[in-house]
C-alpha atoms as a PDB file:
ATOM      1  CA  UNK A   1     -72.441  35.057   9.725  1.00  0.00           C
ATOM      2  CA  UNK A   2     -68.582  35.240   8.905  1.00  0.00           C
ATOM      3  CA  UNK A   3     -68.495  37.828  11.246  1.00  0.00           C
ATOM      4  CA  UNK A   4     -70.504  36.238  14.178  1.00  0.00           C
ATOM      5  CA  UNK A   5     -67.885  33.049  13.646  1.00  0.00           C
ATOM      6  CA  UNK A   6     -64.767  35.158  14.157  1.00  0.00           C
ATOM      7  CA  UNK A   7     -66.148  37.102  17.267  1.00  0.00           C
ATOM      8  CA  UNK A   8     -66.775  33.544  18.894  1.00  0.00           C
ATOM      9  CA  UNK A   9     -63.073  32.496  17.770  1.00  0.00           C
ATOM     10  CA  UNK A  10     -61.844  35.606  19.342  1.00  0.00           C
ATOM     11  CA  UNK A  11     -63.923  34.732  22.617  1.00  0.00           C
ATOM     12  CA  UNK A  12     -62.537  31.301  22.969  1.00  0.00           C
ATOM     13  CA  UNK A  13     -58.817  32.865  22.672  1.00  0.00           C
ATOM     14  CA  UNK A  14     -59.738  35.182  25.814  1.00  0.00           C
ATOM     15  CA  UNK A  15     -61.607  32.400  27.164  1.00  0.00           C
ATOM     16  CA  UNK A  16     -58.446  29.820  27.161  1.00  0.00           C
ATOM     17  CA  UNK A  17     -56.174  32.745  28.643  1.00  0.00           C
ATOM     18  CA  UNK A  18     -58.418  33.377  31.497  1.00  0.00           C
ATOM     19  CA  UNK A  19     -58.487  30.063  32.153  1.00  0.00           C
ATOM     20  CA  UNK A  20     -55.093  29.437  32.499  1.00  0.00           C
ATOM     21  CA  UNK A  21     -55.003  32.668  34.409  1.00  0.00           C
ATOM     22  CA  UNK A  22     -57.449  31.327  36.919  1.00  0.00           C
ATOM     23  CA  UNK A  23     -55.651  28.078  37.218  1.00  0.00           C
ATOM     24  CA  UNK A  24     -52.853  30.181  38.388  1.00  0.00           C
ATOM     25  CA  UNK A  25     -54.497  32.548  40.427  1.00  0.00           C
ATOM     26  CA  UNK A  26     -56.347  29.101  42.403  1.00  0.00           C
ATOM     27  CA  UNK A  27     -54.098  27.841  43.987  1.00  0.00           C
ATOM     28  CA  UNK A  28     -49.856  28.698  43.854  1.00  0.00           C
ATOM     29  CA  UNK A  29     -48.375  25.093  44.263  1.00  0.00           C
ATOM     30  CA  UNK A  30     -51.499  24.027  41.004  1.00  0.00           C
ATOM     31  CA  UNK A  31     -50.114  26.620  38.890  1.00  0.00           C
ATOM     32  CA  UNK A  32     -46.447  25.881  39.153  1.00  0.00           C
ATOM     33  CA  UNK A  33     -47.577  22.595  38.825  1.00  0.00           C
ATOM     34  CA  UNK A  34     -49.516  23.741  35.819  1.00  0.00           C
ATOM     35  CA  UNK A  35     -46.319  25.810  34.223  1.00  0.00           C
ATOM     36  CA  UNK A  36     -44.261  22.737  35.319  1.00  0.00           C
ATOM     37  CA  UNK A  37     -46.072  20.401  32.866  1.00  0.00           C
ATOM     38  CA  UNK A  38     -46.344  22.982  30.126  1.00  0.00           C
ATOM     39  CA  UNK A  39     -42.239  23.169  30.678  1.00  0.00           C
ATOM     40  CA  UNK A  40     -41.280  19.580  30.559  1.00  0.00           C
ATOM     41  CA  UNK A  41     -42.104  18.591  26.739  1.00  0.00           C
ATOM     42  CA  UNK A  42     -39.625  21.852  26.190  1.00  0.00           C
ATOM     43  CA  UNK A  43     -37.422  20.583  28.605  1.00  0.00           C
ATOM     44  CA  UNK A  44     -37.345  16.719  26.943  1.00  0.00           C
ATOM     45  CA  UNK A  45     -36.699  17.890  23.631  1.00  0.00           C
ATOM     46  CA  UNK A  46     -33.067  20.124  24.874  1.00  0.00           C
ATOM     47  CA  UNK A  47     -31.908  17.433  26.825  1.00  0.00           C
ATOM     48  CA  UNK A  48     -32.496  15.187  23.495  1.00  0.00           C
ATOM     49  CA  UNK A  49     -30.529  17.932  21.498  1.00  0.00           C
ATOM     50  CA  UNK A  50     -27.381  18.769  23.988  1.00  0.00           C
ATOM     51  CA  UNK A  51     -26.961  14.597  24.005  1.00  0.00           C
ATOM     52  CA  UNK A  52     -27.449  14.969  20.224  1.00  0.00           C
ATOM     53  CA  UNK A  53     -24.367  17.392  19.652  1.00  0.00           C
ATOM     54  CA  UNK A  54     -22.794  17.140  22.786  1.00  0.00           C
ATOM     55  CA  UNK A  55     -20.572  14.453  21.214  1.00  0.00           C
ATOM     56  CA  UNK A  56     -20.303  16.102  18.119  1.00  0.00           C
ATOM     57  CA  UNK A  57     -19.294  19.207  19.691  1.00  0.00           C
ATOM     58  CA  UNK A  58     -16.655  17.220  21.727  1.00  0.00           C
ATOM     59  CA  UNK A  59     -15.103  15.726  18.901  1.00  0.00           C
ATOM     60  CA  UNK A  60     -14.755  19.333  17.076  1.00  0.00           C
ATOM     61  CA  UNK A  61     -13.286  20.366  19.966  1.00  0.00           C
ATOM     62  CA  UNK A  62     -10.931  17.424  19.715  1.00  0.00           C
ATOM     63  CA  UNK A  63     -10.221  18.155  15.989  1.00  0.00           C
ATOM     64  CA  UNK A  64      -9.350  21.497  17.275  1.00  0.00           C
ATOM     65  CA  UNK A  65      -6.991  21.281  19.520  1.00  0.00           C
ATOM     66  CA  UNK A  66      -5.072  18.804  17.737  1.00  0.00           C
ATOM     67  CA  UNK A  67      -4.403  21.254  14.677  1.00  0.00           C
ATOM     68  CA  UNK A  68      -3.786  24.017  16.706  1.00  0.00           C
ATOM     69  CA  UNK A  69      -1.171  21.740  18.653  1.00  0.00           C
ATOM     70  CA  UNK A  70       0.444  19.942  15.362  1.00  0.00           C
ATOM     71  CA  UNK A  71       0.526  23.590  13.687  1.00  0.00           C
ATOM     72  CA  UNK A  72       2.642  24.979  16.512  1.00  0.00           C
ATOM     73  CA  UNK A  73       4.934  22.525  16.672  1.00  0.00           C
ATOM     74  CA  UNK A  74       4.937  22.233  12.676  1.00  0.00           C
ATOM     75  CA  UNK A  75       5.302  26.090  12.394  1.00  0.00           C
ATOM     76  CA  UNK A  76       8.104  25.582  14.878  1.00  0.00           C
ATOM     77  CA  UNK A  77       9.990  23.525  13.298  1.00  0.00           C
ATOM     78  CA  UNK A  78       9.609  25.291   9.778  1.00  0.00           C
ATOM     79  CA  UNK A  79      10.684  28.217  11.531  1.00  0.00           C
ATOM     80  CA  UNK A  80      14.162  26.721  13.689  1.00  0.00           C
ATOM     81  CA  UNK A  81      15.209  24.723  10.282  1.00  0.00           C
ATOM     82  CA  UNK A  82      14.236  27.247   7.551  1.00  0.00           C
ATOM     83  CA  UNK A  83      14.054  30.270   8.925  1.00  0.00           C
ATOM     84  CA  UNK A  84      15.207  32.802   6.321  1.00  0.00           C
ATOM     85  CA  UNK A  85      14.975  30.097   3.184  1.00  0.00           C
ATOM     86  CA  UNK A  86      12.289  30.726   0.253  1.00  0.00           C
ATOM     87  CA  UNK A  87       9.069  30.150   1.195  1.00  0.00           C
ATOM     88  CA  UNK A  88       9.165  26.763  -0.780  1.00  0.00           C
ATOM     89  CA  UNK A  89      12.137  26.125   0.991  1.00  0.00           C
ATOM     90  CA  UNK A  90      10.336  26.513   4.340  1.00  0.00           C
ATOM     91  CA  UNK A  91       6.976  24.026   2.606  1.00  0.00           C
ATOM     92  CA  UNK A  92       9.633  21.283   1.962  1.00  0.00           C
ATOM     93  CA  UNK A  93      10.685  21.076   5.438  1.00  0.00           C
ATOM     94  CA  UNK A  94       7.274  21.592   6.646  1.00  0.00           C
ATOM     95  CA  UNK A  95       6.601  18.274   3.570  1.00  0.00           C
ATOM     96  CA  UNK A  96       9.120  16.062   5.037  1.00  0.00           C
ATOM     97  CA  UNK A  97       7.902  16.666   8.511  1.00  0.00           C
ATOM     98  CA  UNK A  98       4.596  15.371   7.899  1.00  0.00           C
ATOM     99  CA  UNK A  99       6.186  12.767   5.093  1.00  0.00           C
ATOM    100  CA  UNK A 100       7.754  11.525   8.228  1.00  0.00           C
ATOM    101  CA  UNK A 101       4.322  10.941  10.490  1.00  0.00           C
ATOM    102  CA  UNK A 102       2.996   9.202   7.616  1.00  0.00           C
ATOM    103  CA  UNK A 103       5.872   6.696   7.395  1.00  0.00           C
ATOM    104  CA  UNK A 104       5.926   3.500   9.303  1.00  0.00           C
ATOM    105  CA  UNK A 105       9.806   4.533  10.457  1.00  0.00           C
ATOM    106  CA  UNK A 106       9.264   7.340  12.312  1.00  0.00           C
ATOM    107  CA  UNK A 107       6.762   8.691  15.250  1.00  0.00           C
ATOM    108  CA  UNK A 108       2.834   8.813  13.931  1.00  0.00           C
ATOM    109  CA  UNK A 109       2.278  12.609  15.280  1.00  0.00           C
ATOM    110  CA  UNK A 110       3.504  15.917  13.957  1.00  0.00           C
ATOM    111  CA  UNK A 111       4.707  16.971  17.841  1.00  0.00           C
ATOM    112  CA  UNK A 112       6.801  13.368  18.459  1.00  0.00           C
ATOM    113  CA  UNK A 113       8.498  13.768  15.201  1.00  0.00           C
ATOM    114  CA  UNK A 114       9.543  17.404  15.920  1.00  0.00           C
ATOM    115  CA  UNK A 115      10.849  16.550  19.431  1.00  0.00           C
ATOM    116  CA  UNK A 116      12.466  12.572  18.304  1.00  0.00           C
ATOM    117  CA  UNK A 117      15.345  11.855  19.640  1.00  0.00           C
ATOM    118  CA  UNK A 118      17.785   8.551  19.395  1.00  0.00           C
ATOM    119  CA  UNK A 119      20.505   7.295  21.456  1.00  0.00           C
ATOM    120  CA  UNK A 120      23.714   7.580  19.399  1.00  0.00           C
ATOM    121  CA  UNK A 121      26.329   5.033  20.438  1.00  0.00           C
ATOM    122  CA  UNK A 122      29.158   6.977  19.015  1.00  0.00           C
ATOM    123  CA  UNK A 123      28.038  10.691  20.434  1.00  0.00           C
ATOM    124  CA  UNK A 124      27.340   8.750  23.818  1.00  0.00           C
ATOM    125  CA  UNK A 125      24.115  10.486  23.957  1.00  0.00           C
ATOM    126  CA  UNK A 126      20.816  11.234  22.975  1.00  0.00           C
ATOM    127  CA  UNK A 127      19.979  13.352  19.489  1.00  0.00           C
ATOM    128  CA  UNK A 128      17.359  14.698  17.698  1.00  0.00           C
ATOM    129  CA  UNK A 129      16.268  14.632  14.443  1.00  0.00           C
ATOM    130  CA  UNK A 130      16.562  17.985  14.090  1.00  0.00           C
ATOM    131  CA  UNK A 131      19.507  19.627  15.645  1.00  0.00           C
ATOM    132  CA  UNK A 132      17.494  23.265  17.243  1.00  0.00           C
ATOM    133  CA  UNK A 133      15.679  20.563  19.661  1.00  0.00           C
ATOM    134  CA  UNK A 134      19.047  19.293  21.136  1.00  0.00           C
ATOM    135  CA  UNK A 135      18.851  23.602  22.850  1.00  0.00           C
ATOM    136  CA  UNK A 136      18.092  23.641  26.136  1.00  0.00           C
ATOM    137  CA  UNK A 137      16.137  27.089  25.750  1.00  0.00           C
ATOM    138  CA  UNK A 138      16.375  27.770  21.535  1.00  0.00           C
ATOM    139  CA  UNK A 139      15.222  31.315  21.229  1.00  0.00           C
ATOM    140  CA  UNK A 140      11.085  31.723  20.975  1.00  0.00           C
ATOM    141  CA  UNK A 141      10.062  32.518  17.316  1.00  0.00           C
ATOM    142  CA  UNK A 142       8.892  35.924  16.944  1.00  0.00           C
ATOM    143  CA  UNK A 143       8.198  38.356  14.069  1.00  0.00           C
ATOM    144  CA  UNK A 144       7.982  38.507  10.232  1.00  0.00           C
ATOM    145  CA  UNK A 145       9.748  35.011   9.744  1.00  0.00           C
ATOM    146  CA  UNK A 146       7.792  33.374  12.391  1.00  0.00           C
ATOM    147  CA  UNK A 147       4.565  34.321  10.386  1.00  0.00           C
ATOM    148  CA  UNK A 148       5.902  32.585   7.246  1.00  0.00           C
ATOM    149  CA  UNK A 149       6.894  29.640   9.090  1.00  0.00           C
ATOM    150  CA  UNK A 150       3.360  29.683  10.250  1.00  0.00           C
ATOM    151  CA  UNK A 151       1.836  30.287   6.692  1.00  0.00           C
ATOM    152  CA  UNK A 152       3.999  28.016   5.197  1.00  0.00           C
ATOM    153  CA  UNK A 153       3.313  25.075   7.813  1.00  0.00           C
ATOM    154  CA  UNK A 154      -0.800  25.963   7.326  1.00  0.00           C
ATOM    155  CA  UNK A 155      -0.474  25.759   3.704  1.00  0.00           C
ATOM    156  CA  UNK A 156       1.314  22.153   3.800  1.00  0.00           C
ATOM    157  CA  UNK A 157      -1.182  21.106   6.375  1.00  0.00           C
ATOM    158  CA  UNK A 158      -4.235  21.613   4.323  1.00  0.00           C
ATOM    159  CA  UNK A 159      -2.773  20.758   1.233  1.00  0.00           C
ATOM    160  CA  UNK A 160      -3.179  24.078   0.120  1.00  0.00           C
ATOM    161  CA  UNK A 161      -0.238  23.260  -2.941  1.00  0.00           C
ATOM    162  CA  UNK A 162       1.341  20.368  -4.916  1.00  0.00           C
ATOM    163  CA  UNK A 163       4.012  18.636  -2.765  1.00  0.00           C
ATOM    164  CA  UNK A 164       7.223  20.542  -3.019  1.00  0.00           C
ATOM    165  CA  UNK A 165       9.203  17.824  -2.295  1.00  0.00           C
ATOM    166  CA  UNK A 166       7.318  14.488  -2.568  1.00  0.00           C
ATOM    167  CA  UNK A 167       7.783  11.377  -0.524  1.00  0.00           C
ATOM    168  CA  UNK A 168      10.795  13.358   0.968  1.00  0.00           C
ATOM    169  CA  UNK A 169      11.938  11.985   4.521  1.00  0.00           C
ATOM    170  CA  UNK A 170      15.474  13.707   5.238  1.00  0.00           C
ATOM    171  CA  UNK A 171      17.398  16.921   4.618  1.00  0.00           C
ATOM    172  CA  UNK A 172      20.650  18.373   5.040  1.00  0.00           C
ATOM    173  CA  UNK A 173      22.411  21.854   4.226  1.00  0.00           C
ATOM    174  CA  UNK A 174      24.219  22.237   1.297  1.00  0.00           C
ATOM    175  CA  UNK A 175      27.298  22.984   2.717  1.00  0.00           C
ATOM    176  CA  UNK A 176      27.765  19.237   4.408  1.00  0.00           C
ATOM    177  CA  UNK A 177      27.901  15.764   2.758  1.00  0.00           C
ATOM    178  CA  UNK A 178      26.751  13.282   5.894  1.00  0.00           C
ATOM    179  CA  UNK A 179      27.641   9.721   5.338  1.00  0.00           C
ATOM    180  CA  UNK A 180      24.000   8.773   5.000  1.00  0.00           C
ATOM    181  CA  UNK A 181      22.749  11.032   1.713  1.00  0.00           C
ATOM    182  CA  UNK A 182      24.665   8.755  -0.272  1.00  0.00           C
ATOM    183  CA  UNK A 183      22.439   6.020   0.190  1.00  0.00           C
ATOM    184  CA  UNK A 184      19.307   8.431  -0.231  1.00  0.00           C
ATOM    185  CA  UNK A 185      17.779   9.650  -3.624  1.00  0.00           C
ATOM    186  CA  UNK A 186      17.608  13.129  -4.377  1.00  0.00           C
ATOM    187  CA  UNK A 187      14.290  14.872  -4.540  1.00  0.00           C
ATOM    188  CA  UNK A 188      15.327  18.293  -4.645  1.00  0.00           C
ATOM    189  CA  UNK A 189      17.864  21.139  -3.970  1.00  0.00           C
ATOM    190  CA  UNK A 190      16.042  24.059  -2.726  1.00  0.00           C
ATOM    191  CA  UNK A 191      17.491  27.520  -0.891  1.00  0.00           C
ATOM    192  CA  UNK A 192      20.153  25.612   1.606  1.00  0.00           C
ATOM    193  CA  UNK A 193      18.969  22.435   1.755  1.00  0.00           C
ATOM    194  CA  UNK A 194      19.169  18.996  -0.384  1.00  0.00           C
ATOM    195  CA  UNK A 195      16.149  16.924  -0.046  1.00  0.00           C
ATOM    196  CA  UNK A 196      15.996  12.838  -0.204  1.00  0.00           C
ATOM    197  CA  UNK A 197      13.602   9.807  -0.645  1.00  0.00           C
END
C-alpha cells in the first residue's frame, strides 16, 4: 500500500511537469505569459530588497568616503608637521587636529581645519593654521614616514589609544616662544613640540 502511494506521488510530479511543458509547447506568447507570472512574485520581492538596502548601502558608502577623505588630509597633516617626531609625537598633532573639529572655535571637519586660513592684519595677508599649507606645491608625502603619519592618524581616528595630549588645541616647536603660549596651559612637551589647552 505504502508503495502504491509513493508511485502515485511520483506520477503527479511527472504529471505537473508535463503540464507545464504543454502549456509551453501550446501556444509561445501563453507560455511566456506563463513564465512571466511565475517570475513576477521573484521579481516583487528584489525590488522590495534593493529599496531595502539601497539606502543603507548609500549611507556606507557615505561613511566611506568621508574617512577615507578626513584620513588623507589627517595623515597629511601628521605627516607635513611631525614628520620625523616619535610616533606619539606624530598622535598629538594628529589629537589636536581633531581636538580642533570638535571645538566650537575652529572649522567642524578634519579637511577645513587642515587647510584654515585667517586674514592677518599685520602680515597683510592670509595664513594658515599650519604653516606647510601656506606652500604653493609642499612636496607629496611618500615613503616610510608617510606610512607612520598614516598609522598614527588611523590610530587617533578610531581611538585606538588614550589621548596623548588631551583637550589640546595648539602647538608650537620648542625652539620658539610665540606671544600667544603664554596665555595657553601646557599639556605636554613631546619630541619638538609644546602642546596647550
Amino acid at each position: 500500500m505504502f508503495s502504491a502511494l509513493l508511485d502515485n506521488a511520483r506520477g503527479w510530479r511527472v504529471v505537473w511537469h508535463g503540464r507545464l511543458f504543454l502549456y509551453w509547447l501550446k501556444d509561445k506568447r501563453e507560455g511566456i505569459a506563463l513564465f512571466a507570472m511565475l517570475c513576477v512574485p521573484f521579481v516583487a520581492i528584489g525590488t522590495f530588497v534593493y529599496i531595502g538596502y539601497s539606502d543603507q548601502l548609500a549611507a556606507r558608502l557615505e561613511a566611506y568616503q568621508k574617512r577615507t577623505a578626513d584620513l588623507h588630509c589627517l595623515a597629511e597633516n601628521v605627516y607635513h608637521e611631525a614628520r620625523g617626531e616619535p610616533f606619539k609625537g606624530q598622535m598629538a598633532v594628529a589629537e589636536v587636529t581633531l581636538n580642533r573639529v570638535a571645538s566650537p572655535y575652529f572649522p567642524k571637519t578634519i579637511c577645513e581645519v587642515v587647510h584654515e586660513a585667517r586674514w592677518d592684519p599685520i602680515r597683510r595677508r592670509m595664513v594658515a593654521a599650519f604653516s606647510w599649507t601656506e606652500f604653493d606645491n609642499p612636496h607629496s608625502p611618500h615613503g616610510a614616514a608617510w606610512r607612520e603619519a598614516k598609522a598614527a592618524a588611523e590610530a587617533v581616528y578610531d581611538r585606538e589609544h588614550p589621548a596623548v595630549v588631551p583637550g589640546a588645541l595648539y602647538y608650537h616647536a620648542t625652539y620658539i616662544k610665540p606671544k600667544w603660549s603664554r596665555q595657553k596651559k601646557t599639556v605636554a612637551t613631546i619630541g619638538n613640540h609644546v602642546f596647550y589647552r
